[in-house]
N, C-alpha and C. Protein backbone atom coordinates (compact mmCIF):
# COMPACT_ATOMS: atom_id res chain seq x y z
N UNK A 1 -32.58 20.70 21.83
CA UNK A 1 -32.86 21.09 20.46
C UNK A 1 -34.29 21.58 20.35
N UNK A 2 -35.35 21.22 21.07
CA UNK A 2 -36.72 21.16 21.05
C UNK A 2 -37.35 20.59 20.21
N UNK A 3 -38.83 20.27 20.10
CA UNK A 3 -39.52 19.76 19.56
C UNK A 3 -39.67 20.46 17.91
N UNK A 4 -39.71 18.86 17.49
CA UNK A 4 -39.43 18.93 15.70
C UNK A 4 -41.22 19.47 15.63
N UNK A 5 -41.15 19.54 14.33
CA UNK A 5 -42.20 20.05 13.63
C UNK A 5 -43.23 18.75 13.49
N UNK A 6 -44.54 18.61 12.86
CA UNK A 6 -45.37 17.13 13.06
C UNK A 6 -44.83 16.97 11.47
N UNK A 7 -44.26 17.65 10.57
CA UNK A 7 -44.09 16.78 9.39
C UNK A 7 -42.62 16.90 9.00
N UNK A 8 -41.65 15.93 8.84
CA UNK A 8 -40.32 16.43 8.03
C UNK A 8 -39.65 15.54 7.40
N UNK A 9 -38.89 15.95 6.69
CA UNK A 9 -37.69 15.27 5.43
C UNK A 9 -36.81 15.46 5.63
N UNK A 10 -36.18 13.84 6.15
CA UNK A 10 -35.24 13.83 6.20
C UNK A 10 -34.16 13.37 4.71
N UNK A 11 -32.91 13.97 4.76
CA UNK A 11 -32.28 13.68 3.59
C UNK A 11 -31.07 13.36 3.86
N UNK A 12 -30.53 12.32 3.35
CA UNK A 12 -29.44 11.55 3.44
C UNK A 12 -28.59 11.67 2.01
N UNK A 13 -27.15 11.94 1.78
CA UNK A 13 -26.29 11.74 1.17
C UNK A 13 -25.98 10.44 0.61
N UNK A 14 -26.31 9.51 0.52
CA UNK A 14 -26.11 8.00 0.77
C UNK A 14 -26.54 7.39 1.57
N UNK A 15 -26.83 5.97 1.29
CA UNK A 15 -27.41 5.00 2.14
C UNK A 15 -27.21 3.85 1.53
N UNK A 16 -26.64 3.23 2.92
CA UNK A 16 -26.40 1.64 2.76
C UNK A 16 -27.40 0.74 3.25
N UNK A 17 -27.16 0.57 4.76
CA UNK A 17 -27.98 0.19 5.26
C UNK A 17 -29.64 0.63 5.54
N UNK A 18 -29.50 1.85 5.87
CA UNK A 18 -30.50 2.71 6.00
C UNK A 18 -30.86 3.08 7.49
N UNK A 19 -29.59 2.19 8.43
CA UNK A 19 -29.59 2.21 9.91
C UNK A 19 -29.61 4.04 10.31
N UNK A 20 -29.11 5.02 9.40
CA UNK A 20 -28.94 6.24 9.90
C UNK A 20 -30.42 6.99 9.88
N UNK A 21 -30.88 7.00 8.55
CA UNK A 21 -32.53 7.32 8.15
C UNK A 21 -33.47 6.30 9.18
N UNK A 22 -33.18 5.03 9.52
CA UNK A 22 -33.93 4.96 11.05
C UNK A 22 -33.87 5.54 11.97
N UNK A 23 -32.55 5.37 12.02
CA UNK A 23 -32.59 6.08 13.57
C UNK A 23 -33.14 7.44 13.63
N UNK A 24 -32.28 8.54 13.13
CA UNK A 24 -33.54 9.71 13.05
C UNK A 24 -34.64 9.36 12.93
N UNK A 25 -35.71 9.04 11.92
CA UNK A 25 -37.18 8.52 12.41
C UNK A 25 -37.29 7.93 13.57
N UNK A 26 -36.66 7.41 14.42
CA UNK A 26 -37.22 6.62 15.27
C UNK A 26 -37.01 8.03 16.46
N UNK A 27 -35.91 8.86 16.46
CA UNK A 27 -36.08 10.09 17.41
C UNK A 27 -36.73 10.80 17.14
N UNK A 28 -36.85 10.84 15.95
CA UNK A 28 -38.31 12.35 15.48
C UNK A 28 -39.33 11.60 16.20
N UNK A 29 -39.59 10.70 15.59
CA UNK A 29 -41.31 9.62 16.05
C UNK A 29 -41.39 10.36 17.66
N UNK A 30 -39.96 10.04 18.71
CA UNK A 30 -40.17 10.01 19.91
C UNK A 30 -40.36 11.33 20.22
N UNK A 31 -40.13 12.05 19.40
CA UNK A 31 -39.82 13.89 19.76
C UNK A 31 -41.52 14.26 19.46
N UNK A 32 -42.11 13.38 19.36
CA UNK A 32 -43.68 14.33 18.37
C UNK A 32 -43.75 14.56 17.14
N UNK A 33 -43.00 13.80 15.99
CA UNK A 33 -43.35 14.13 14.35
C UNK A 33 -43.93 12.85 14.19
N UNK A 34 -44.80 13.64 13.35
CA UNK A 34 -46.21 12.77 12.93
C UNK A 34 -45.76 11.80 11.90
N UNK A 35 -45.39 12.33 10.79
CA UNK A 35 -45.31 12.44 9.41
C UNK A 35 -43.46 12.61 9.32
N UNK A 36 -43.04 11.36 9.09
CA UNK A 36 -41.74 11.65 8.65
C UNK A 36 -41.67 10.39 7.56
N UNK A 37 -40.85 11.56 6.45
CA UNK A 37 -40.64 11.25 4.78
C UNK A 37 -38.75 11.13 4.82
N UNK A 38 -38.08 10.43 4.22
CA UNK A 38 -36.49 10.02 3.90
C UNK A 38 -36.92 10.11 2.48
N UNK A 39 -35.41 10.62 1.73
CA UNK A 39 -34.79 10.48 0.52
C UNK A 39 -33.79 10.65 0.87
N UNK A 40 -32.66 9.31 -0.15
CA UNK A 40 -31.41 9.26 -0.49
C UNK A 40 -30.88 9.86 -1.70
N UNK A 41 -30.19 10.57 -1.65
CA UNK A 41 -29.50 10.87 -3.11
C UNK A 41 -29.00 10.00 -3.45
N UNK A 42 -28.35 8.49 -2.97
CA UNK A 42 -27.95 7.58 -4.11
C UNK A 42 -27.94 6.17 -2.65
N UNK A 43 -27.79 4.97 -3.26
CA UNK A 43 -27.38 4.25 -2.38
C UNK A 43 -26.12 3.12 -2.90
N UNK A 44 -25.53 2.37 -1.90
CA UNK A 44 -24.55 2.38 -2.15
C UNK A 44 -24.52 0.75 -1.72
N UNK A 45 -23.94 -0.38 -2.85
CA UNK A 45 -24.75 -1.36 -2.68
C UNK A 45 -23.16 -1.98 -2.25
């Protein structure tokens, strides 16, 4: 895929746990993004 950008937003449809919006951060982090921001459009209790 190559290397992400040093800043990005990620956006999620829902969120429960929030295990999915980690995990991407935790591969961006490893890929070289500096600066990573999440929003959910709703969560789901």
């Amino acid at each position: 895929v190559g290397t992400p950008p040093p800043r990005v937003l990620i956006v999620d449809d829902v969120t429960t746990t929030g295990a999915t919006l980690s995990e991407v951060a935790r591969v961006l982090r490893e890929g070289g993004a500096t600066h990573r921001y999440a929003v959910a459009m709703a969560r789901e209790d």
